[in-house]
N, C-alpha and C. Protein backbone atom coordinates (compact mmCIF):
# COMPACT_ATOMS: atom_id res chain seq x y z
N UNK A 1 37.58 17.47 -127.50
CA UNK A 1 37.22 17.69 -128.88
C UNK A 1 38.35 17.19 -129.76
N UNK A 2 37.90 16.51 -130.65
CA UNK A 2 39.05 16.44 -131.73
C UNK A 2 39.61 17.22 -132.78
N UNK A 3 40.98 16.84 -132.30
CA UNK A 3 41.96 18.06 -133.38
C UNK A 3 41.40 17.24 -134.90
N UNK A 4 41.27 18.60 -136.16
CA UNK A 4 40.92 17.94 -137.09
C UNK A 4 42.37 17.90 -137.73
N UNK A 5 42.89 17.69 -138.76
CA UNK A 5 44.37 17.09 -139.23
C UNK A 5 44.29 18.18 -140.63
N UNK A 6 43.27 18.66 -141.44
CA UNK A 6 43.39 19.83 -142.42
C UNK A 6 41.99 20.34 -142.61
N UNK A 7 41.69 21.12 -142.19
CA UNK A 7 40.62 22.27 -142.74
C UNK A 7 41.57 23.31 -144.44
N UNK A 8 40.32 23.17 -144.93
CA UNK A 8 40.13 23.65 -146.46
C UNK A 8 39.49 25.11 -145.99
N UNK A 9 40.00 26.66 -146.85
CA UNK A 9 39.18 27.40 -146.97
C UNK A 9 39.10 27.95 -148.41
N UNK A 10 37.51 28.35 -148.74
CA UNK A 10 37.99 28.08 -149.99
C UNK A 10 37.03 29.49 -150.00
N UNK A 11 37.25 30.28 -151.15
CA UNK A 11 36.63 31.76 -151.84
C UNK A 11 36.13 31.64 -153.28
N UNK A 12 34.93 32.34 -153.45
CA UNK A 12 34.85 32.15 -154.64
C UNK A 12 34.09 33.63 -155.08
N UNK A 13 34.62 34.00 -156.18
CA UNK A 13 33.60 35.27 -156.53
C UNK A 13 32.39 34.69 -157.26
N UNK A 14 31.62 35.74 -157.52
CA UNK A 14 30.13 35.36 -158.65
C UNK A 14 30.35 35.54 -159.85
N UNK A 15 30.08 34.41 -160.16
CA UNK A 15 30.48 33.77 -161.41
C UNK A 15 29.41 34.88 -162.35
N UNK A 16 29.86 35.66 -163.81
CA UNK A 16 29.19 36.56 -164.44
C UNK A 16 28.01 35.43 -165.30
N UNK A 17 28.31 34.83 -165.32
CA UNK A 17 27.79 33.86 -166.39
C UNK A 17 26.90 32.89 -165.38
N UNK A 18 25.70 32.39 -166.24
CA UNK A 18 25.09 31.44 -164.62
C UNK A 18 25.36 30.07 -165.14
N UNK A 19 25.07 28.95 -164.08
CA UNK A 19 25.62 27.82 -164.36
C UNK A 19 24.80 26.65 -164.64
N UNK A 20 23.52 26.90 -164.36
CA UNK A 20 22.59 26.14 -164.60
C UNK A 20 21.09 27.01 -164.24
N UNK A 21 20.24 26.03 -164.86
CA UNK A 21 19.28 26.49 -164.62
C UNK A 21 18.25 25.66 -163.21
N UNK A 22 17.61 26.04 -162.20
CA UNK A 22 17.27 25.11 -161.40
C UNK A 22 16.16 24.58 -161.58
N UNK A 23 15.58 23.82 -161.02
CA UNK A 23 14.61 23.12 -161.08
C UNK A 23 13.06 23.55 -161.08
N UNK A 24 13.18 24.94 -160.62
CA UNK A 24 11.95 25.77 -160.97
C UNK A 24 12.10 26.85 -162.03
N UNK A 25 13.52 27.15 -162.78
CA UNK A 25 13.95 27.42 -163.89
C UNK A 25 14.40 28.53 -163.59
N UNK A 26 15.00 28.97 -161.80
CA UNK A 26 15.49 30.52 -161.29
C UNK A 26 17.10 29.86 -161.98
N UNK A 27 17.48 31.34 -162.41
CA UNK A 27 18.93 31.28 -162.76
C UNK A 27 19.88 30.89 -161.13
N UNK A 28 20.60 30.07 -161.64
CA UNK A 28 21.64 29.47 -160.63
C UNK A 28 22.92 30.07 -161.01
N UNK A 29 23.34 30.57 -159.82
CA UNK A 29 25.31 30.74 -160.35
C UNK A 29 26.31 30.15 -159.01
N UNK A 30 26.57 29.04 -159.01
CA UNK A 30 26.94 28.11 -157.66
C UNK A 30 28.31 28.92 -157.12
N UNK A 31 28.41 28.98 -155.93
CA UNK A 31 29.30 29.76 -154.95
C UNK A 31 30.05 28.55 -154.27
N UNK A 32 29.48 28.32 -153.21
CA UNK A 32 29.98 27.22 -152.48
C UNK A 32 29.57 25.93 -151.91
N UNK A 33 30.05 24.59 -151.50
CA UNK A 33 29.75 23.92 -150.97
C UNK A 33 30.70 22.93 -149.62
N UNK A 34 30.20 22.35 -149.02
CA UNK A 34 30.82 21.67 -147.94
C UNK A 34 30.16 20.29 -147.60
N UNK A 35 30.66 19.78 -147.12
CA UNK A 35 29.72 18.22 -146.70
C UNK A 35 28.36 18.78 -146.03
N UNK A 36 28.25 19.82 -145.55
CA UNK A 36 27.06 19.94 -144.52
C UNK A 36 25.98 20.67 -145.40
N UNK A 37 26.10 21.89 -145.94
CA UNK A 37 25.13 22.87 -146.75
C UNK A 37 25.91 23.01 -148.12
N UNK A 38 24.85 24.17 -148.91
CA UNK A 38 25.44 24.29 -150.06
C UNK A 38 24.86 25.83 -150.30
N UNK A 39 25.82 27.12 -151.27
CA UNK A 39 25.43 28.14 -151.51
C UNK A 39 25.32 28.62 -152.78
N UNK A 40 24.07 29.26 -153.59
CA UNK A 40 23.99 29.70 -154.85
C UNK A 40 23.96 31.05 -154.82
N UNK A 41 23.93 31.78 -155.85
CA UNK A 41 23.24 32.69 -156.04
C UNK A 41 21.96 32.51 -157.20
N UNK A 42 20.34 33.21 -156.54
CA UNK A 42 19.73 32.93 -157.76
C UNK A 42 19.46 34.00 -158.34
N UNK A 43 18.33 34.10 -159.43
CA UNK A 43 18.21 35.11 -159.86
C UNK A 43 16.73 34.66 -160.96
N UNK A 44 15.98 35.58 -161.25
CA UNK A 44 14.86 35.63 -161.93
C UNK A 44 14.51 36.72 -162.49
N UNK A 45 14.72 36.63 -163.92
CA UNK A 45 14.55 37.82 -164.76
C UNK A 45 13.15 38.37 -164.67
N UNK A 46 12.77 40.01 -164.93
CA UNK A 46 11.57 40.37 -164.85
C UNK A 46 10.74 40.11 -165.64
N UNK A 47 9.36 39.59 -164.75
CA UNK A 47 8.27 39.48 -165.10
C UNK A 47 8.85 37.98 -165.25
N UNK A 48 9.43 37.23 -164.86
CA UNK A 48 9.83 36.23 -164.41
C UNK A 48 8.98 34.98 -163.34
N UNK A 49 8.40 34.22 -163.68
CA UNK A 49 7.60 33.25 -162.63
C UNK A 49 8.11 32.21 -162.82
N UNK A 50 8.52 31.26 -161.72
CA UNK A 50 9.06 29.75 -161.63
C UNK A 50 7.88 28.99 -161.88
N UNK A 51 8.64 27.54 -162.40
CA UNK A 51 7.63 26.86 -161.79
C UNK A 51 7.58 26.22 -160.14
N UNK A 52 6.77 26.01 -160.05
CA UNK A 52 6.35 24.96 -158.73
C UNK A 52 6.59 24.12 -158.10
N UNK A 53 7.56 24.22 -157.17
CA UNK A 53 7.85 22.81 -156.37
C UNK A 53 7.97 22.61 -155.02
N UNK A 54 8.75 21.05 -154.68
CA UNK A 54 8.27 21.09 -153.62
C UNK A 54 9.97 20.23 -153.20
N UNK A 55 10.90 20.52 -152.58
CA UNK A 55 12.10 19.65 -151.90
C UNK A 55 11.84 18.70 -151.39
N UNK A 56 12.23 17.52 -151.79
CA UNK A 56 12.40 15.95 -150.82
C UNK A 56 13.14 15.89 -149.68
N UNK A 57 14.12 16.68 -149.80
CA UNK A 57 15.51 16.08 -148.96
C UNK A 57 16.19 16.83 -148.17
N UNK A 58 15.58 18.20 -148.77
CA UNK A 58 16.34 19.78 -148.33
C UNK A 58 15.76 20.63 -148.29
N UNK A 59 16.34 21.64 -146.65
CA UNK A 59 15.70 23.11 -146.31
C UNK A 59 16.59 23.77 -146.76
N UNK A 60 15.93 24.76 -147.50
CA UNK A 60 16.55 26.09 -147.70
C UNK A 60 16.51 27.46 -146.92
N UNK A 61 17.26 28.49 -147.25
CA UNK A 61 17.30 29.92 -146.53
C UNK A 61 18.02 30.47 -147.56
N UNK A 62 16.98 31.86 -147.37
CA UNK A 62 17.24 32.73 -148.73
C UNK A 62 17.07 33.59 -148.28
N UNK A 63 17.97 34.78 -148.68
CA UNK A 63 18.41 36.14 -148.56
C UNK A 63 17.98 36.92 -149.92
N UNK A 64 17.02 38.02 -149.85
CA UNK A 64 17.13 38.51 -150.78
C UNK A 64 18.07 39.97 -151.08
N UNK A 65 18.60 39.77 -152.22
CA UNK A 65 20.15 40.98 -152.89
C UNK A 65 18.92 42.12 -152.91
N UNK A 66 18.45 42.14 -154.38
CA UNK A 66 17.52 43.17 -154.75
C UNK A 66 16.69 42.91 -155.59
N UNK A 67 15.97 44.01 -156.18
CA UNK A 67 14.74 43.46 -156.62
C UNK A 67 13.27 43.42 -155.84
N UNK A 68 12.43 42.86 -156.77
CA UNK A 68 11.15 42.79 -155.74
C UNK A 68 10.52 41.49 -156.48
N UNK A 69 9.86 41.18 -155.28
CA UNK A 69 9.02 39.69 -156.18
C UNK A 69 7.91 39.12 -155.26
N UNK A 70 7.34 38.09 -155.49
CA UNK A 70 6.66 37.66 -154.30
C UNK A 70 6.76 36.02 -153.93
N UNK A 71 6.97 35.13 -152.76
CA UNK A 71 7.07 33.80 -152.81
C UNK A 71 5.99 33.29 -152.11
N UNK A 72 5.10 32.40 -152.97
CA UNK A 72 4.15 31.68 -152.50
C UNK A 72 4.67 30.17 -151.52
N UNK A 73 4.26 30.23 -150.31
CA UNK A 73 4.50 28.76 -149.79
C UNK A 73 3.41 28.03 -149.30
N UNK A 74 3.06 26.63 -149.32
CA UNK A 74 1.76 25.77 -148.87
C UNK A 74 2.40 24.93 -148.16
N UNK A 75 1.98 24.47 -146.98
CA UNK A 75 2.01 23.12 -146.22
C UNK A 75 0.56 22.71 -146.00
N UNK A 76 0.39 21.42 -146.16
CA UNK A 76 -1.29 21.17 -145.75
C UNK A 76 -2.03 21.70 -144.79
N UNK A 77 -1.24 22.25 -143.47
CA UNK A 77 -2.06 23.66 -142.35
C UNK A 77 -1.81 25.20 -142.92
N UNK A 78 -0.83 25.29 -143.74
CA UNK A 78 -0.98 26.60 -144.20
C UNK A 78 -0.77 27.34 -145.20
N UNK A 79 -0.60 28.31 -145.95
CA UNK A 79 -0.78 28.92 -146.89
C UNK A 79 -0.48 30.36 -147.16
N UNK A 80 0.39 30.93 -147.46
CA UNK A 80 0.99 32.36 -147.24
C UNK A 80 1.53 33.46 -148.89
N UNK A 81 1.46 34.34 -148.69
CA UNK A 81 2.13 34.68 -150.39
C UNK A 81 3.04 35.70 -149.63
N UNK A 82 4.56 36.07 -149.37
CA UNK A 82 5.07 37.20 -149.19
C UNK A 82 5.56 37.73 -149.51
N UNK A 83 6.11 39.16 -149.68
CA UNK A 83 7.07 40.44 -150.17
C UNK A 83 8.33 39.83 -150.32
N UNK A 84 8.87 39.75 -151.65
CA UNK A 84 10.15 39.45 -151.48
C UNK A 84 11.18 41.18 -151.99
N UNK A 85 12.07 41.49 -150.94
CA UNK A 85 12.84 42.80 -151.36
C UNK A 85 14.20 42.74 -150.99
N UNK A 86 15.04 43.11 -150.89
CA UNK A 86 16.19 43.40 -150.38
C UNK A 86 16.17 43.36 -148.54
N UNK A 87 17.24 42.66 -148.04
CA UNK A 87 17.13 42.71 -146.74
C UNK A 87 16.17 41.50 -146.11
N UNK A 88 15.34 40.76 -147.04
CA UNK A 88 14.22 40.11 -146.21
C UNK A 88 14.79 38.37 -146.49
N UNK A 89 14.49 37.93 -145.41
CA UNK A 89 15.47 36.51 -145.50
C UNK A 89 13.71 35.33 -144.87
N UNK A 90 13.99 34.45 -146.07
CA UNK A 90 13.12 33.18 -146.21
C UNK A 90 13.08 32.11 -145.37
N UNK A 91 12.71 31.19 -144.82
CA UNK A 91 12.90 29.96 -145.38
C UNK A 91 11.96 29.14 -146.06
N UNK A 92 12.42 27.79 -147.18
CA UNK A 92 11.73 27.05 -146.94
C UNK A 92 12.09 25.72 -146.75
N UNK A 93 11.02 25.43 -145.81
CA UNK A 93 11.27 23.67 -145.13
C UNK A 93 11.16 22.58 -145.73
N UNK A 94 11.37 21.91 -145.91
CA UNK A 94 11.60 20.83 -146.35
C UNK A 94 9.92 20.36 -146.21
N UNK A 95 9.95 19.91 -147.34
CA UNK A 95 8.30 19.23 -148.08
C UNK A 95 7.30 20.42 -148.32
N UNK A 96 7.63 21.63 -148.48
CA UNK A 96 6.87 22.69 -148.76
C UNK A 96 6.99 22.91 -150.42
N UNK A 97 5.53 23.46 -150.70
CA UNK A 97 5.52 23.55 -152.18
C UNK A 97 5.60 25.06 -151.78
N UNK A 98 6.06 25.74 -152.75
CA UNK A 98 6.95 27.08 -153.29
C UNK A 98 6.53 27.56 -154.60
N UNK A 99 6.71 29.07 -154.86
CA UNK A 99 7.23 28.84 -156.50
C UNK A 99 7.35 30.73 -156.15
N UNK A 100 7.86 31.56 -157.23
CA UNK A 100 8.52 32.69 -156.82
C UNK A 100 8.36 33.36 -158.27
N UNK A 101 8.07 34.84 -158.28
CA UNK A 101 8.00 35.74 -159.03
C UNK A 101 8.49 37.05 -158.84
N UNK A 102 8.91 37.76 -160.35
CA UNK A 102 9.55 39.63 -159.75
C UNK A 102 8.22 39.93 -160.24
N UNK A 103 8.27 40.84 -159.47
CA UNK A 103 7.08 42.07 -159.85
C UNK A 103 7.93 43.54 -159.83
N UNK A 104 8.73 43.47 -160.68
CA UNK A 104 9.32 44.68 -160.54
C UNK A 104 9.81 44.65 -162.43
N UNK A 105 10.40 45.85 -162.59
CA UNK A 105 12.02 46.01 -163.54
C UNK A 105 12.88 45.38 -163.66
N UNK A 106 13.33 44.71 -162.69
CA UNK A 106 14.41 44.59 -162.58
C UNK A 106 14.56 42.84 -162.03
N UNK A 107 15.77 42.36 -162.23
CA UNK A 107 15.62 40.69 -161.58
C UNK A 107 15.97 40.83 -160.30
N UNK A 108 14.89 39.84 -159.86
CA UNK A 108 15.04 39.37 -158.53
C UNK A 108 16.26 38.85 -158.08
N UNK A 109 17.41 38.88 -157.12
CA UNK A 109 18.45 38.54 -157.14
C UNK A 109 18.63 37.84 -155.39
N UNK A 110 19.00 36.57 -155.03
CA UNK A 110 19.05 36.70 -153.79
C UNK A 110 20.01 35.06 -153.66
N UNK A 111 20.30 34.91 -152.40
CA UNK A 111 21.31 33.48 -151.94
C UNK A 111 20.62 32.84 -151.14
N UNK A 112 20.67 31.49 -151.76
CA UNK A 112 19.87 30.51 -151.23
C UNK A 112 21.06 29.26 -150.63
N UNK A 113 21.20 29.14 -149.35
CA UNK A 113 21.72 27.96 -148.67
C UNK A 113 20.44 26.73 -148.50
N UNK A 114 21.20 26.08 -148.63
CA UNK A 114 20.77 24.91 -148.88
C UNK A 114 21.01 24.02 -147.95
N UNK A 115 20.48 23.22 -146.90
CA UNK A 115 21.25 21.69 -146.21
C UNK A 115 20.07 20.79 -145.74
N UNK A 116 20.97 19.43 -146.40
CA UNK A 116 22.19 19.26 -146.59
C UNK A 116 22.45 19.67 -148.08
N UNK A 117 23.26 19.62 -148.37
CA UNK A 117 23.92 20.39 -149.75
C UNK A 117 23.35 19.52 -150.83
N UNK A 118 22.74 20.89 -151.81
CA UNK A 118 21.60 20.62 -153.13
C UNK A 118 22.08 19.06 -153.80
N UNK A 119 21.75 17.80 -154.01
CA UNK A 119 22.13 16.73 -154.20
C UNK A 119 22.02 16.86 -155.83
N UNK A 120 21.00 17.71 -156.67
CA UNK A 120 20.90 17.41 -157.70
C UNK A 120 19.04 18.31 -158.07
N UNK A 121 19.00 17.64 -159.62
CA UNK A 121 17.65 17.89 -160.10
C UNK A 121 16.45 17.23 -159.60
N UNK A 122 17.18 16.34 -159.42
CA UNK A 122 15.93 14.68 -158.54
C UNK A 122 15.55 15.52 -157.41
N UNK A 123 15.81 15.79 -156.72
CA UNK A 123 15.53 16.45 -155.25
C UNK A 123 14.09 17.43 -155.76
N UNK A 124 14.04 18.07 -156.65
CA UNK A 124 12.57 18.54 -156.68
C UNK A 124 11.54 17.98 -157.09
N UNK A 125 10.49 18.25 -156.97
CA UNK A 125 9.28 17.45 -157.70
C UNK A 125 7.79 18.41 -157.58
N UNK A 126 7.47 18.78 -159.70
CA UNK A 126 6.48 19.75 -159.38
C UNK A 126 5.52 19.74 -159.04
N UNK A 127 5.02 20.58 -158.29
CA UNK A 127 3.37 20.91 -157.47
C UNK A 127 2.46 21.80 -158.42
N UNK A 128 1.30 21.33 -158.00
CA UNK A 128 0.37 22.57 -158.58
C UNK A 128 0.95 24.04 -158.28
N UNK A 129 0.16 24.79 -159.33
CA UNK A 129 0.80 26.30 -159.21
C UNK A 129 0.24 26.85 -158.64
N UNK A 130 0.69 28.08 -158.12
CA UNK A 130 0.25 29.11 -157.38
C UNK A 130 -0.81 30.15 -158.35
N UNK A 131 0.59 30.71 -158.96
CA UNK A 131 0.77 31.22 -160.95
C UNK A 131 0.91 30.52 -161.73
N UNK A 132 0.70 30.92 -163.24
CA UNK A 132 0.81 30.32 -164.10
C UNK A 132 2.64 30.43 -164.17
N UNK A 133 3.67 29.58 -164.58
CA UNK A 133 4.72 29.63 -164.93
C UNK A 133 5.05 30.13 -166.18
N UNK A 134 6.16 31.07 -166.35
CA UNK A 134 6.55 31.84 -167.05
C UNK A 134 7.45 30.95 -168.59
N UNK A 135 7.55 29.41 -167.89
CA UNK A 135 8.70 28.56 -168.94
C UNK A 135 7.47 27.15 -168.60
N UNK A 136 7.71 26.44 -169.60
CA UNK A 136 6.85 24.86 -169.16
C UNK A 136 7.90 24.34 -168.67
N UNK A 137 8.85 24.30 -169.01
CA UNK A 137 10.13 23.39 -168.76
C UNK A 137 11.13 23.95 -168.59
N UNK A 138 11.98 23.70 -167.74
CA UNK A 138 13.50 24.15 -167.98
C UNK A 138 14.14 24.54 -168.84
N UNK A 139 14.36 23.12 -169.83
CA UNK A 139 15.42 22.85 -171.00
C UNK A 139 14.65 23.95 -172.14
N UNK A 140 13.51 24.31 -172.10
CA UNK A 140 12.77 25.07 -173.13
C UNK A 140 13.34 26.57 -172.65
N UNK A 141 13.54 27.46 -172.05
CA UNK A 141 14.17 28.48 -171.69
C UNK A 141 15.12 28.86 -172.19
N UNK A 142 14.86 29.84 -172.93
CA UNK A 142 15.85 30.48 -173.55
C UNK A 142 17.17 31.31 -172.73
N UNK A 143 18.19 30.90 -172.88
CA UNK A 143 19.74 31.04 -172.21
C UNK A 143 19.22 32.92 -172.30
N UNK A 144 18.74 33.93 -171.25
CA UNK A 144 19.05 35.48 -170.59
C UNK A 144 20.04 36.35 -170.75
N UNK A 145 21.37 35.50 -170.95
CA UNK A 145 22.39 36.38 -171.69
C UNK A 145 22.16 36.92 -172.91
């Protein structure tokens, strides 16, 4: 095996403030990344619905913090809507259309890894809905703070 010559370790707390908004308009607050994957935290205020999409390039895995919500996923053989709560961990695969809602009080809160690591906005592209979306657009969303 090869000796590597410097490994990096790097820490980061959660950022109070979020950092972008993503591409289905869940609050983003970016944690970490590496050449291989990438880690956020998201979040979706109540009564909160994304819009619809579908990844080109990248699988995700998601952990949900707290909260409650539900995530719709489609592949052309199948079709599912499930419980999203605390403790319950996702994925979705690459070319699956998605889209995610709270049904609770409170925001949905959970960490989504990403690989290979989130390249950008280009990487999504929207699908028909499940739900109706809560924002038409991103940039139209009013900043939650």
């Amino acid at each position: 095996m090869a000796k590597r010559e410097h490994l990096v370790f790097e820490t980061r707390h959660l950022p109070a403030e979020v950092d972008e908004l993503g591409p289905d308009t869940s609050e983003i607050r970016l944690l970490l990344r590496n050449e291989h994957a990438s880690m956020v935290h998201g979040s979706l205020p109540p009564g909160g619905v994304t819009l619809a999409i579908r990844h080109k390039t990248v699988h995700e895995i998601w952990y949900i913090l707290g909260g409650e919500g539900e995530l719709w996923r489609r592949t052309e053989q199948q079709e599912e809507v499930v419980h999203l709560r605390a403790g319950v961990a996702v994925t979705i695969p690459l070319g699956v259309a998605f889209q995610c809602r709270t049904n609770s009080g409170v925001a949905l809160r959970f960490i989504m890894c990403t690989t290979p690591p989130w390249p950008g906005h280009d990487e999504a592209e929207i699908v028909d809905a499940h739900w109706p979306a809560t924002y038409d657009l991103p940039h139209q969303r009013e900043d939650s703070n």
